[in-house]
PDB file of N, CA and C in Angstrom:
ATOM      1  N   UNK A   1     106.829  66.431 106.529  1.00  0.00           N
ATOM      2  CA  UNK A   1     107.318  67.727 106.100  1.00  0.00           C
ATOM      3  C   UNK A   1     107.161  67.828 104.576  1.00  0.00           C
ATOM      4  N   UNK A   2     106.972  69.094 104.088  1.00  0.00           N
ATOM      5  CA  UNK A   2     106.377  68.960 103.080  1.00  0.00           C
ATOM      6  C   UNK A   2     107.807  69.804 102.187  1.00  0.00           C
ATOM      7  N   UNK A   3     107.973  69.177 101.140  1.00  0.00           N
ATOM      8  CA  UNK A   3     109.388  69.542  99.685  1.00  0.00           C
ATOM      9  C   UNK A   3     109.085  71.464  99.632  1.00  0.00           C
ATOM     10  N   UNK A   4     110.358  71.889  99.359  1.00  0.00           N
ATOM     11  CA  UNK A   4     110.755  73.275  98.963  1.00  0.00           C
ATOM     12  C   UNK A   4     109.332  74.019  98.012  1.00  0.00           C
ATOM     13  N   UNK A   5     109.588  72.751  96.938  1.00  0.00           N
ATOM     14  CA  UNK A   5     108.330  73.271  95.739  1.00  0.00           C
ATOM     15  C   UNK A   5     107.346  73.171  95.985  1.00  0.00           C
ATOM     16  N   UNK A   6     106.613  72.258  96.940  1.00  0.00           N
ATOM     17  CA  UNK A   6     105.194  72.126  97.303  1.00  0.00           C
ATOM     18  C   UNK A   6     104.876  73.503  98.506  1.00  0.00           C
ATOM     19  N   UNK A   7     106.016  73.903  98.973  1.00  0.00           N
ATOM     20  CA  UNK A   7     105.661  75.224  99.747  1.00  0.00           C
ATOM     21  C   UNK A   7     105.613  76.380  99.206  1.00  0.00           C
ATOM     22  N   UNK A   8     106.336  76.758  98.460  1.00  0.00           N
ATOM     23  CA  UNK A   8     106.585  77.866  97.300  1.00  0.00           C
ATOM     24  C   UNK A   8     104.990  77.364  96.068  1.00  0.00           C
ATOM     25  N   UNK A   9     105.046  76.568  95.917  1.00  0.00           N
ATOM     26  CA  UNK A   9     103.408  76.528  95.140  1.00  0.00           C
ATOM     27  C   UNK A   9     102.190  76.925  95.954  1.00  0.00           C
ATOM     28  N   UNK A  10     102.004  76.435  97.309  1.00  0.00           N
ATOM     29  CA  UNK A  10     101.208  77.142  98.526  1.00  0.00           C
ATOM     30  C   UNK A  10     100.950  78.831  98.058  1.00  0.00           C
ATOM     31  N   UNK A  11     102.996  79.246  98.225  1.00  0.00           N
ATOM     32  CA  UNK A  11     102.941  80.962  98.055  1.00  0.00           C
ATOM     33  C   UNK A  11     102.323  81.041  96.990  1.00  0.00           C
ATOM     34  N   UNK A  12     102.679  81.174  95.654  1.00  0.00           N
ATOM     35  CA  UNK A  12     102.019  81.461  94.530  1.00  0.00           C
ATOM     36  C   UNK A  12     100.723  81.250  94.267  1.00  0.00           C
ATOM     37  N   UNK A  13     100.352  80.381  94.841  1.00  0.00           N
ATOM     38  CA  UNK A  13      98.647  80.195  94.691  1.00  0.00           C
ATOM     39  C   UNK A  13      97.952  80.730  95.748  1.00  0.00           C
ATOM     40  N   UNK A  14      98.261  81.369  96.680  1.00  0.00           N
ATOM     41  CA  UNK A  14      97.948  81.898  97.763  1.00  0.00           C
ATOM     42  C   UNK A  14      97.974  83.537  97.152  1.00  0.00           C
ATOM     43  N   UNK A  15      99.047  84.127  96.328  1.00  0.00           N
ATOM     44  CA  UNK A  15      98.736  85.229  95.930  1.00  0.00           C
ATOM     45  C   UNK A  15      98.083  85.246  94.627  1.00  0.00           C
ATOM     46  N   UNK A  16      98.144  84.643  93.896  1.00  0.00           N
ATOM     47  CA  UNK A  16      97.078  84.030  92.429  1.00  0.00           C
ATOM     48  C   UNK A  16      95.317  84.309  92.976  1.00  0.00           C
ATOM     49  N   UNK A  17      95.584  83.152  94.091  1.00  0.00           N
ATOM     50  CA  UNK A  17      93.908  83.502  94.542  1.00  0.00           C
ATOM     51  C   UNK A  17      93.260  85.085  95.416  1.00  0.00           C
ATOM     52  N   UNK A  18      94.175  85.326  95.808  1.00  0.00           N
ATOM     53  CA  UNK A  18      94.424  86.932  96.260  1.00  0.00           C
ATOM     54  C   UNK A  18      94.327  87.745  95.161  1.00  0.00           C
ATOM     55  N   UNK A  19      94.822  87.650  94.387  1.00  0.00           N
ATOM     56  CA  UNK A  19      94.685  88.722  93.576  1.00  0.00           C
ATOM     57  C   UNK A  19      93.285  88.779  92.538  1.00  0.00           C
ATOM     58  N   UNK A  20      92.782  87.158  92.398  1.00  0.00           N
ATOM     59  CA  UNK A  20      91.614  86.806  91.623  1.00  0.00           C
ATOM     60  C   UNK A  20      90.416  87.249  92.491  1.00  0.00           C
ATOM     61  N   UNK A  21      90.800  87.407  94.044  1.00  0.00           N
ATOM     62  CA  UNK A  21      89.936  87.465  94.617  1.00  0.00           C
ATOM     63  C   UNK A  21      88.644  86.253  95.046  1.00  0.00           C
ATOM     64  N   UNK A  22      89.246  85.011  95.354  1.00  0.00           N
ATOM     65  CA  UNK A  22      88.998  83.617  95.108  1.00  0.00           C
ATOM     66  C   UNK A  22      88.910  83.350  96.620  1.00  0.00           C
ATOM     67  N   UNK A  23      87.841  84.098  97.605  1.00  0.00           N
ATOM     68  CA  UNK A  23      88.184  83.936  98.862  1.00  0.00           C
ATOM     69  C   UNK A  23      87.910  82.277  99.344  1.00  0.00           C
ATOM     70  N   UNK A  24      87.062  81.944  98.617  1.00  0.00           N
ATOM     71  CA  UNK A  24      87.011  80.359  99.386  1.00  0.00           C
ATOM     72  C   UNK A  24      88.400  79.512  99.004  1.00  0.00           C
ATOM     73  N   UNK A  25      88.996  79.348  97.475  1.00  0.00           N
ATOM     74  CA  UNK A  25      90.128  78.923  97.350  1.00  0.00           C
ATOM     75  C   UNK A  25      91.202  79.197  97.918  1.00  0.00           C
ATOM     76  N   UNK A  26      91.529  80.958  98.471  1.00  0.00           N
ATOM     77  CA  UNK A  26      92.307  81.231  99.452  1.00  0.00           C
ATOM     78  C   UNK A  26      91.785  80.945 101.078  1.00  0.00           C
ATOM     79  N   UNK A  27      91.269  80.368 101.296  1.00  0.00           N
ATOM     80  CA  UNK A  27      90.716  80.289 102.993  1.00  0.00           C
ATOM     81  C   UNK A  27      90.940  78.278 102.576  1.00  0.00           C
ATOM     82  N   UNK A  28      91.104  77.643 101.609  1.00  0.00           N
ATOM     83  CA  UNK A  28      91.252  76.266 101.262  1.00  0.00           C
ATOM     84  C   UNK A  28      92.714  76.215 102.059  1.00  0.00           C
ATOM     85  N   UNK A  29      94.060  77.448 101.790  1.00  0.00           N
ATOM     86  CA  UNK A  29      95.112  77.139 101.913  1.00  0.00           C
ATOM     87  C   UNK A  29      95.354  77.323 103.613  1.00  0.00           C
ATOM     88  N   UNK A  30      94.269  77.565 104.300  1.00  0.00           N
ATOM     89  CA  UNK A  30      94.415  77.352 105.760  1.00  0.00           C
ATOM     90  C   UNK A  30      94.135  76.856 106.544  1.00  0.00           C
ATOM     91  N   UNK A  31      94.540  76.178 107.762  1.00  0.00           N
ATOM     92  CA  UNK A  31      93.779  75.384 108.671  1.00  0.00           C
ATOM     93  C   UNK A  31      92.798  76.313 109.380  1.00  0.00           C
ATOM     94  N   UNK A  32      91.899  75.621 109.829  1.00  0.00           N
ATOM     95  CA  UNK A  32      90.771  76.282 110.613  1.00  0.00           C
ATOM     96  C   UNK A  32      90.685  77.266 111.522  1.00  0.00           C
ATOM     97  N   UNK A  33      91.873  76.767 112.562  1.00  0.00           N
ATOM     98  CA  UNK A  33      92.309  77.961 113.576  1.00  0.00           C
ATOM     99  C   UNK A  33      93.665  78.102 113.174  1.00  0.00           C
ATOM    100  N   UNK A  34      93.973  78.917 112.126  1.00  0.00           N
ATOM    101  CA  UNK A  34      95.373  79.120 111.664  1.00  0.00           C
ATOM    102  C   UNK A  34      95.386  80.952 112.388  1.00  0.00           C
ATOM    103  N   UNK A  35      96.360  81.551 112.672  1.00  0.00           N
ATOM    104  CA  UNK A  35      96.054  83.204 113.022  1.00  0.00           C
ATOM    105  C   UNK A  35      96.898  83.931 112.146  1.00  0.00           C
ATOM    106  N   UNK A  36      96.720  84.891 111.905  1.00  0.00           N
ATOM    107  CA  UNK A  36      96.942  86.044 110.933  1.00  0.00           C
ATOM    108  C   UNK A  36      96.694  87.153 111.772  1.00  0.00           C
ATOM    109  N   UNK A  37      98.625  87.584 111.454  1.00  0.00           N
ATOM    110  CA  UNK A  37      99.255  89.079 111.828  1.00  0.00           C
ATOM    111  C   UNK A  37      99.195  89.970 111.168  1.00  0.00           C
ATOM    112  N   UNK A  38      98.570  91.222 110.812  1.00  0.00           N
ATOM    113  CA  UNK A  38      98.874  92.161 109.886  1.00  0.00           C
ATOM    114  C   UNK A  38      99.247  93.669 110.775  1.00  0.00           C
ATOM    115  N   UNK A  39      99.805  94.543 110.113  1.00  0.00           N
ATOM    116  CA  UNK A  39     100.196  96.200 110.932  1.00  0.00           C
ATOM    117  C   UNK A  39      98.782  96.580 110.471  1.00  0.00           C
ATOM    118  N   UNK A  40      98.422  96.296 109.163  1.00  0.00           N
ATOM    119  CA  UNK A  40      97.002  97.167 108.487  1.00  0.00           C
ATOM    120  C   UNK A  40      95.790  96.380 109.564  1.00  0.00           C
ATOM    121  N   UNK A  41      95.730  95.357 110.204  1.00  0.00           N
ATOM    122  CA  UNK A  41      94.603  94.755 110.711  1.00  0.00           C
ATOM    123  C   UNK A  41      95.457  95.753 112.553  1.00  0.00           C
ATOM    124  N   UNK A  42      96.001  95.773 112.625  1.00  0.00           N
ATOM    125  CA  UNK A  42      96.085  96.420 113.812  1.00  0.00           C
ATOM    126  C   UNK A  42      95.807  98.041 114.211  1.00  0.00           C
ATOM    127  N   UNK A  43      96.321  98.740 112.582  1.00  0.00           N
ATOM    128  CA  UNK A  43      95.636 100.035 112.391  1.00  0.00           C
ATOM    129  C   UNK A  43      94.352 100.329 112.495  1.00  0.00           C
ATOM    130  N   UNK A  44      93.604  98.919 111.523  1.00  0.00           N
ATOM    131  CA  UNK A  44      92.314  99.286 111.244  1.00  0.00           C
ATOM    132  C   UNK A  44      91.348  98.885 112.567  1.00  0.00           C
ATOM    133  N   UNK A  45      91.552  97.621 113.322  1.00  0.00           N
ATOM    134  CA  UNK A  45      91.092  97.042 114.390  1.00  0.00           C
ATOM    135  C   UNK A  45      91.867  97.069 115.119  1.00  0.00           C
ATOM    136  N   UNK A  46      92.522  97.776 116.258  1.00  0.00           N
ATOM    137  CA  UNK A  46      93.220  97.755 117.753  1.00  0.00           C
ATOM    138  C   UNK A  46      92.470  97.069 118.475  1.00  0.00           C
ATOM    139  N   UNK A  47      91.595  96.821 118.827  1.00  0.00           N
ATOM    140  CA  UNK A  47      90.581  95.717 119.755  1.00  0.00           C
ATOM    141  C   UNK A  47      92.062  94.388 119.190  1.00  0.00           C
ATOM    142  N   UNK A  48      91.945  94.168 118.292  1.00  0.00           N
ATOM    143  CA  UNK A  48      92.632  92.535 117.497  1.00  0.00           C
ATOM    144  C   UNK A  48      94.498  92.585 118.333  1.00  0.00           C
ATOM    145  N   UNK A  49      94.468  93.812 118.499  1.00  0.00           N
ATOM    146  CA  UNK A  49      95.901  93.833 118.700  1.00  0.00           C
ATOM    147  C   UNK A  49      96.913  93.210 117.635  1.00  0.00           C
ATOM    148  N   UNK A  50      95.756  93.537 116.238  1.00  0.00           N
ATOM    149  CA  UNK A  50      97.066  92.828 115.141  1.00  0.00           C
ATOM    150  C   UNK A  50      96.953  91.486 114.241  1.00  0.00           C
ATOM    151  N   UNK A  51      96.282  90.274 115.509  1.00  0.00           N
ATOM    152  CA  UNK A  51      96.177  89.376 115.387  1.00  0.00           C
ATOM    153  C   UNK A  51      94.342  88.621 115.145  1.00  0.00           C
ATOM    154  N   UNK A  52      94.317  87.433 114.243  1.00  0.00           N
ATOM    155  CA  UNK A  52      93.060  87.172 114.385  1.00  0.00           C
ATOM    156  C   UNK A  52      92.917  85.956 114.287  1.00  0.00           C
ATOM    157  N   UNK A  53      92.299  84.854 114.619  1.00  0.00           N
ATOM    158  CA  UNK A  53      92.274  83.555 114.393  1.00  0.00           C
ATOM    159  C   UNK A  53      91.357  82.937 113.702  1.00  0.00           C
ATOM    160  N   UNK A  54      91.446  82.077 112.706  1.00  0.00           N
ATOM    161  CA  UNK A  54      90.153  81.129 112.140  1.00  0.00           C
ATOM    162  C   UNK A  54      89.924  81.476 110.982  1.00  0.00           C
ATOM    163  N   UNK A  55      89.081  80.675 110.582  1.00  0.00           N
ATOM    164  CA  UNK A  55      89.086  81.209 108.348  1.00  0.00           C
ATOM    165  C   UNK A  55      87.825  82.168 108.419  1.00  0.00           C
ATOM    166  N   UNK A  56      87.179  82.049 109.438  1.00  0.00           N
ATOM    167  CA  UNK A  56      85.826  83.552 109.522  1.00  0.00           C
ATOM    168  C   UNK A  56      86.330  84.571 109.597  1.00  0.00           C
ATOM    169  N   UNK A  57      87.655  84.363 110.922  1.00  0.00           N
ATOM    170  CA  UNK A  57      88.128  86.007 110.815  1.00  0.00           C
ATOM    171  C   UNK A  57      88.617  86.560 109.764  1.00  0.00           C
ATOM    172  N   UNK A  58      89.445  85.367 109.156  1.00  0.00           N
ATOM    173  CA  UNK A  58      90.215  85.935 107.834  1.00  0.00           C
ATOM    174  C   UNK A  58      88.906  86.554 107.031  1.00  0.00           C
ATOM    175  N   UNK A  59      88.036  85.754 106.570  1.00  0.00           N
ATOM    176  CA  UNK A  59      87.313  85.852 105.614  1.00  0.00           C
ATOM    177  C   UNK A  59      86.271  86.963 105.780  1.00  0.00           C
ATOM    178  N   UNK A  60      86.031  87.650 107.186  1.00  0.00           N
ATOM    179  CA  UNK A  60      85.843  89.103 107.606  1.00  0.00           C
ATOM    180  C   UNK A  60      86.743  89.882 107.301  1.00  0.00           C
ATOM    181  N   UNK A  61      87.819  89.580 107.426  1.00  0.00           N
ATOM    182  CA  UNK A  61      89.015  90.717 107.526  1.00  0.00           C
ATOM    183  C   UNK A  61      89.124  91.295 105.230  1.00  0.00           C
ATOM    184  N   UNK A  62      88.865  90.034 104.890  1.00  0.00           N
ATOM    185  CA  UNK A  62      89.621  90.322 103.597  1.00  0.00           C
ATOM    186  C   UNK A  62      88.429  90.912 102.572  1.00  0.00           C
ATOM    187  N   UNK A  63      87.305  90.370 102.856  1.00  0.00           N
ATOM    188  CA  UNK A  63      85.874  90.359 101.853  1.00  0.00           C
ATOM    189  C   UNK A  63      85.682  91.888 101.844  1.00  0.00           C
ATOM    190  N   UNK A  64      85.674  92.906 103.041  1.00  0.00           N
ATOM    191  CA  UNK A  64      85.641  94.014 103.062  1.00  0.00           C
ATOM    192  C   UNK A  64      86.999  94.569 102.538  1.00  0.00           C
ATOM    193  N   UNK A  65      87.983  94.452 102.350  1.00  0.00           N
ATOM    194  CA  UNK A  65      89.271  94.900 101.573  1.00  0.00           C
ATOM    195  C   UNK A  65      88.973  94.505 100.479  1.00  0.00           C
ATOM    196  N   UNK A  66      88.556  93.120  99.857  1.00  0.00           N
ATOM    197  CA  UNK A  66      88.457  93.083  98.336  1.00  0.00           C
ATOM    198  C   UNK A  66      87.590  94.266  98.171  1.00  0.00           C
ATOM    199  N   UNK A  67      86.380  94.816  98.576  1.00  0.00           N
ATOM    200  CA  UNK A  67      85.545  95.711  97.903  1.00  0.00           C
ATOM    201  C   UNK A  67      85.543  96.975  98.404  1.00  0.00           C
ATOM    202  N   UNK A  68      86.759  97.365  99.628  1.00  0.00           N
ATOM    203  CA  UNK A  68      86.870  98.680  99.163  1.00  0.00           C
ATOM    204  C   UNK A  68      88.402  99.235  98.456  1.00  0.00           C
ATOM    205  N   UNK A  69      88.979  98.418  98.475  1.00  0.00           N
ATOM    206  CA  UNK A  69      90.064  98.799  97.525  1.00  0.00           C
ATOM    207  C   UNK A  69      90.421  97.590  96.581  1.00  0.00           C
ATOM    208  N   UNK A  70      89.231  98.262  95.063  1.00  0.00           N
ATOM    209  CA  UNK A  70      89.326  97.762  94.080  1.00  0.00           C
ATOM    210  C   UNK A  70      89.488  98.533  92.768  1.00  0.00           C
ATOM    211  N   UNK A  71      90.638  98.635  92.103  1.00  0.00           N
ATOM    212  CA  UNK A  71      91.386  97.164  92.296  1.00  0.00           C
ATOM    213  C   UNK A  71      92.605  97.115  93.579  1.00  0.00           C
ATOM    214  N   UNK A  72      92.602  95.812  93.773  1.00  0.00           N
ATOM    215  CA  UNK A  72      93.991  95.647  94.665  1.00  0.00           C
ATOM    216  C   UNK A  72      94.755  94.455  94.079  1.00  0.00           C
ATOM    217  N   UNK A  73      96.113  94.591  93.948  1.00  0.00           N
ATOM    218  CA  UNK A  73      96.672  93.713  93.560  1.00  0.00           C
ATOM    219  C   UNK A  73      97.931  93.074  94.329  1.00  0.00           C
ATOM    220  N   UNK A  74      99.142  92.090  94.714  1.00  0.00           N
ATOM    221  CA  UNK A  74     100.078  91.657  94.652  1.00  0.00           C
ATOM    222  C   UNK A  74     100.746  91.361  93.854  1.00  0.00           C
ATOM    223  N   UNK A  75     102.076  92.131  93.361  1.00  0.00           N
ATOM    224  CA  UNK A  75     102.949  91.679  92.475  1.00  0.00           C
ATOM    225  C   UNK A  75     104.335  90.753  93.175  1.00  0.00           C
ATOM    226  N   UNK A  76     104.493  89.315  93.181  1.00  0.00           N
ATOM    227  CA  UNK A  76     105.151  88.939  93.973  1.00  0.00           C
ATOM    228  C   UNK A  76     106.466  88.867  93.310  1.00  0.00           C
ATOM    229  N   UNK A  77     107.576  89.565  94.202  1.00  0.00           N
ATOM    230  CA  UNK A  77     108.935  88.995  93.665  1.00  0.00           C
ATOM    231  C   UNK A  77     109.476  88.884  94.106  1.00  0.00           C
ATOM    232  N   UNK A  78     109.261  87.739  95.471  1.00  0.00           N
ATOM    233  CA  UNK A  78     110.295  86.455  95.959  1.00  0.00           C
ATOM    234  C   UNK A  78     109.409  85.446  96.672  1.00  0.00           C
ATOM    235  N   UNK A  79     110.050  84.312  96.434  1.00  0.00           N
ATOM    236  CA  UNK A  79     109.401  83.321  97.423  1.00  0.00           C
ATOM    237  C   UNK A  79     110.594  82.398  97.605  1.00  0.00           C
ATOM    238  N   UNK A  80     110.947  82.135  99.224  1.00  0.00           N
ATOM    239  CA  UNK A  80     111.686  81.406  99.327  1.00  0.00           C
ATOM    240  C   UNK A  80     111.111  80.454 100.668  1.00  0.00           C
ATOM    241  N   UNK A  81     111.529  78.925  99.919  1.00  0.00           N
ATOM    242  CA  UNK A  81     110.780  78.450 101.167  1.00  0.00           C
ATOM    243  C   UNK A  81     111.904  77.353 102.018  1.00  0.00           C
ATOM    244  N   UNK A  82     111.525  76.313 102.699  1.00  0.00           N
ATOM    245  CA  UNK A  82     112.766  75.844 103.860  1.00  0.00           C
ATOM    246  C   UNK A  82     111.838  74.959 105.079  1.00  0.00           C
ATOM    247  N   UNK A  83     112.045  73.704 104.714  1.00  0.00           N
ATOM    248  CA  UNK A  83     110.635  73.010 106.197  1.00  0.00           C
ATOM    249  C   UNK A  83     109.736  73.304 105.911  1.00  0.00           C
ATOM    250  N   UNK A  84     109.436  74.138 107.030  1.00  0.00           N
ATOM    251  CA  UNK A  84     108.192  73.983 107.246  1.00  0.00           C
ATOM    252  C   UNK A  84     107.054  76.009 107.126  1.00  0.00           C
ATOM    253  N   UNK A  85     108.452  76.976 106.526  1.00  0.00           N
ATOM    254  CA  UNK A  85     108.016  77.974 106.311  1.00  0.00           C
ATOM    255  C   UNK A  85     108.360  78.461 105.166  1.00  0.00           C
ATOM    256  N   UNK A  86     107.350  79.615 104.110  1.00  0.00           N
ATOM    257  CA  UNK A  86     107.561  79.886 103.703  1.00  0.00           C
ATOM    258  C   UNK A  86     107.577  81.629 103.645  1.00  0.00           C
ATOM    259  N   UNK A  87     108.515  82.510 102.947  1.00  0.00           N
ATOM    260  CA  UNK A  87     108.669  83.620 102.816  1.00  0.00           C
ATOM    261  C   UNK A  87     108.412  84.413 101.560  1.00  0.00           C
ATOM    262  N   UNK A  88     107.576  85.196 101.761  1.00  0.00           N
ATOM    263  CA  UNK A  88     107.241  85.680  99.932  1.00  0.00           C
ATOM    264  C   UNK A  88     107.404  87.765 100.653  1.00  0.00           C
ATOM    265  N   UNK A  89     107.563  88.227  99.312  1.00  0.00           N
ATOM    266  CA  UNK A  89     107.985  89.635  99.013  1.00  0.00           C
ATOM    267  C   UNK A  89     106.870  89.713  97.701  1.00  0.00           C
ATOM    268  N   UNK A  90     106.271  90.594  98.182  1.00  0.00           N
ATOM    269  CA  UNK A  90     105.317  91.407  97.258  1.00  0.00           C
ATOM    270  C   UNK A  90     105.017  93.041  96.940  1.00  0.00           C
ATOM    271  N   UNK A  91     104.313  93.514  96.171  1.00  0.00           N
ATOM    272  CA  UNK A  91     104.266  95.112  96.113  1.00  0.00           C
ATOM    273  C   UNK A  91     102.825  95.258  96.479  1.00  0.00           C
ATOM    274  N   UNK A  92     101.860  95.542  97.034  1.00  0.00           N
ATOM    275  CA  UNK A  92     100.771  95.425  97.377  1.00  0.00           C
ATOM    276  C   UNK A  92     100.619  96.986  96.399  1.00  0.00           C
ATOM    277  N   UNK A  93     100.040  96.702  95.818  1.00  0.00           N
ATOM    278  CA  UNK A  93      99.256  97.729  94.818  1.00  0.00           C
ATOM    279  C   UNK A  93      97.414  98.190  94.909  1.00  0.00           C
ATOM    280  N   UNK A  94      97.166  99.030  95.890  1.00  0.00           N
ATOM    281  CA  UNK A  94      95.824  99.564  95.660  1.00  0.00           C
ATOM    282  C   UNK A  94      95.386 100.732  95.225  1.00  0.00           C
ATOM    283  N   UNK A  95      94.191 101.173  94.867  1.00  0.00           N
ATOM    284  CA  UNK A  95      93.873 102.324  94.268  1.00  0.00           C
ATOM    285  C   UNK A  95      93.607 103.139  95.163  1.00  0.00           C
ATOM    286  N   UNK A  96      94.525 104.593  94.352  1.00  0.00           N
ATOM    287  CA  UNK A  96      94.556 105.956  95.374  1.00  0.00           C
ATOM    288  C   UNK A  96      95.606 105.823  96.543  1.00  0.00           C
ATOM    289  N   UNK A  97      96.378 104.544  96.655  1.00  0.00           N
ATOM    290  CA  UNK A  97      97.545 104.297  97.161  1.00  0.00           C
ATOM    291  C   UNK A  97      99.372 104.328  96.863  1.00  0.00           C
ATOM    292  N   UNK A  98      99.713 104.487  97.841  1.00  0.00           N
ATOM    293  CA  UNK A  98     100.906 104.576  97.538  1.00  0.00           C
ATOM    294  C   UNK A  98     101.229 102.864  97.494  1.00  0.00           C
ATOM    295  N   UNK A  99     101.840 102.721  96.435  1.00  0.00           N
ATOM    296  CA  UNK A  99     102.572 101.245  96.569  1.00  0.00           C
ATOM    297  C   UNK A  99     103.487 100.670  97.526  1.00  0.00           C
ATOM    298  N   UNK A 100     103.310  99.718  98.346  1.00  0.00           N
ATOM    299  CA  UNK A 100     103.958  99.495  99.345  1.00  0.00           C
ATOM    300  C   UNK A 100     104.374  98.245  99.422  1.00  0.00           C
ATOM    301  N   UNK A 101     106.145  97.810  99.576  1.00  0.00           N
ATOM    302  CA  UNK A 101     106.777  96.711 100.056  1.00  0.00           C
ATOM    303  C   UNK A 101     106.240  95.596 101.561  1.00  0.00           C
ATOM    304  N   UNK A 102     105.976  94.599 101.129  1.00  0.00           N
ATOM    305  CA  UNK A 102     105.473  93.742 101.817  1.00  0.00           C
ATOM    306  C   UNK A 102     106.204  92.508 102.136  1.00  0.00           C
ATOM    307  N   UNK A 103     106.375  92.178 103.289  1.00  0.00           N
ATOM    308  CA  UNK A 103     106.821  90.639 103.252  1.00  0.00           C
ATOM    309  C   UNK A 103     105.862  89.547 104.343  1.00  0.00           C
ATOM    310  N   UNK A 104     105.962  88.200 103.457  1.00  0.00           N
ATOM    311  CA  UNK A 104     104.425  87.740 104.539  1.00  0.00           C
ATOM    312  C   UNK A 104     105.382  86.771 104.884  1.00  0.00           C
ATOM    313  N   UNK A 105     105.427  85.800 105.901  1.00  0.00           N
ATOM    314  CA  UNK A 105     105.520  84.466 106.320  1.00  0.00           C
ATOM    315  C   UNK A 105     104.663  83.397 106.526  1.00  0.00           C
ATOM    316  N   UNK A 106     104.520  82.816 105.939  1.00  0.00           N
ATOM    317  CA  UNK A 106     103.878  81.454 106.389  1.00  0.00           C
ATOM    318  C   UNK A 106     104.331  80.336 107.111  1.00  0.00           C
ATOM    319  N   UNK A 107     103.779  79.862 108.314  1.00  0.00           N
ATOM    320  CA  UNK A 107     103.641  78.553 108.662  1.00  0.00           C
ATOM    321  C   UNK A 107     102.656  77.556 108.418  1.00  0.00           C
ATOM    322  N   UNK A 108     103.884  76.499 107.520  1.00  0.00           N
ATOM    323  CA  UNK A 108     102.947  75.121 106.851  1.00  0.00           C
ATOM    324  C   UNK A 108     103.051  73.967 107.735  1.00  0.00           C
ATOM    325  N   UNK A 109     102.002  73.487 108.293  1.00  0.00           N
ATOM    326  CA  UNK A 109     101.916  72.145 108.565  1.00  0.00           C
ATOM    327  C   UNK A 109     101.296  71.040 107.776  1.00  0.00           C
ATOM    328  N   UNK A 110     101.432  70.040 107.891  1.00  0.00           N
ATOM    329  CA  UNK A 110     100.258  68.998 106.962  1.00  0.00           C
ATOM    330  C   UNK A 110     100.190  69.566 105.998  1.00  0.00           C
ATOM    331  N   UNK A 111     100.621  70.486 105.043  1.00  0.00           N
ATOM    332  CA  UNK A 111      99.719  71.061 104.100  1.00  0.00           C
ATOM    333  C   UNK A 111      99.110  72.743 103.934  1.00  0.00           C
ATOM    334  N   UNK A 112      98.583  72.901 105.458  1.00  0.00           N
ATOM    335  CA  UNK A 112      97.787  74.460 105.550  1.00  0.00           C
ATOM    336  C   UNK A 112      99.156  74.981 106.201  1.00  0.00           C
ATOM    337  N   UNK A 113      98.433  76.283 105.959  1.00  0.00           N
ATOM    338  CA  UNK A 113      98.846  77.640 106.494  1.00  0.00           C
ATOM    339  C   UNK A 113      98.639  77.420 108.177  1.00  0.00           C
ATOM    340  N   UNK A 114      99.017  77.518 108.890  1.00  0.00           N
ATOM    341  CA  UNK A 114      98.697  77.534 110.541  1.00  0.00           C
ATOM    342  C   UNK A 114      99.215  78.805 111.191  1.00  0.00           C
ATOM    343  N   UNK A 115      99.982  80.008 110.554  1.00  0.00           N
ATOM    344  CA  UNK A 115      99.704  81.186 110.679  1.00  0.00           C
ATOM    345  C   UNK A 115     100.658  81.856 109.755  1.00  0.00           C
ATOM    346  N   UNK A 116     100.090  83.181 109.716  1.00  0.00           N
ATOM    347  CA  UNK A 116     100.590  84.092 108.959  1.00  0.00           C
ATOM    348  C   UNK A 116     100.764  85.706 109.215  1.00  0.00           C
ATOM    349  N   UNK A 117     102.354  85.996 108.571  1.00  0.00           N
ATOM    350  CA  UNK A 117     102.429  87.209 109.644  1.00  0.00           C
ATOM    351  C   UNK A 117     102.854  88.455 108.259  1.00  0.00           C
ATOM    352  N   UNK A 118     102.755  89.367 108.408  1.00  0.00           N
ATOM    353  CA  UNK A 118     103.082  90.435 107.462  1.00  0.00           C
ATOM    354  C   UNK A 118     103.732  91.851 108.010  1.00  0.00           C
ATOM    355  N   UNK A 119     104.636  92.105 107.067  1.00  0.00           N
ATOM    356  CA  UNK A 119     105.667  92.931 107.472  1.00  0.00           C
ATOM    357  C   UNK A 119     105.681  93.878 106.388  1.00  0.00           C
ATOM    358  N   UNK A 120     105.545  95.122 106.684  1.00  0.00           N
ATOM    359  CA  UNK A 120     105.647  96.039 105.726  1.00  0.00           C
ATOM    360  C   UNK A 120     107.015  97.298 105.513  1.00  0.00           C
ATOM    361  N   UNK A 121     107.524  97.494 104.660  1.00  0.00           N
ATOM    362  CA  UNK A 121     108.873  97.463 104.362  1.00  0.00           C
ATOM    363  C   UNK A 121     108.683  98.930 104.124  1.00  0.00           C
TER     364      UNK A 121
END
């Protein structure tokens, strides 16, 4: 099991590389078949029902969001972590958007991400 601070450093560098737009360094912080929940991946893809598995899907899902809403940013202000999950609060900031409250969860094993879910506020 991995310490409070080594999970909360996960969060922060997980939105650091998000916001740099650092997709291989952010796809580093996940296991291979880790899955990822989003409402925006269920709006945009209903086939997914929401959900997607593996660092391809991610790395489909996000490469086309870095370049059509640029800039996009995360301003994070909370991360609290506990075992084996962590919880972060962000403002997801894109252009021609309304700013919107976010909260993600992570599940850490070994180290990676093994899934991730997002909640919009």
């Amino acid at each position: 099991m991995m310490g409070v601070c080594e999970l909360e450093d996960i969060a922060r560098q997980w939105v650091d590389y998000f916001n740099n737009r650092d997709i291989d360094r952010l796809l580093d912080l996940y296991h291979d078949t880790a899955s990822h929940y989003s409402p925006k991946l269920l709006l945009q893809k209903p086939e997914t029902l929401g959900i997607i598995h593996g660092k391809e899907a991610l790395r489909a899902w996000w490469l086309p969001v870095f370049q059509r809403l640029n800039p996009l940013r995360y301003d994070l202000t909370s991360v609290t972590a506990n075992k084996d999950r962590v919880f972060i609060e962000y403002v997801r900031c894109a252009f021609r958007e309304k700013d919107l409250s976010v909260a993600e969860v992570f599940l850490v094993k070994e180290g990676k991400i093994v899934e991730s879910r997002v909640y919009h506020g």
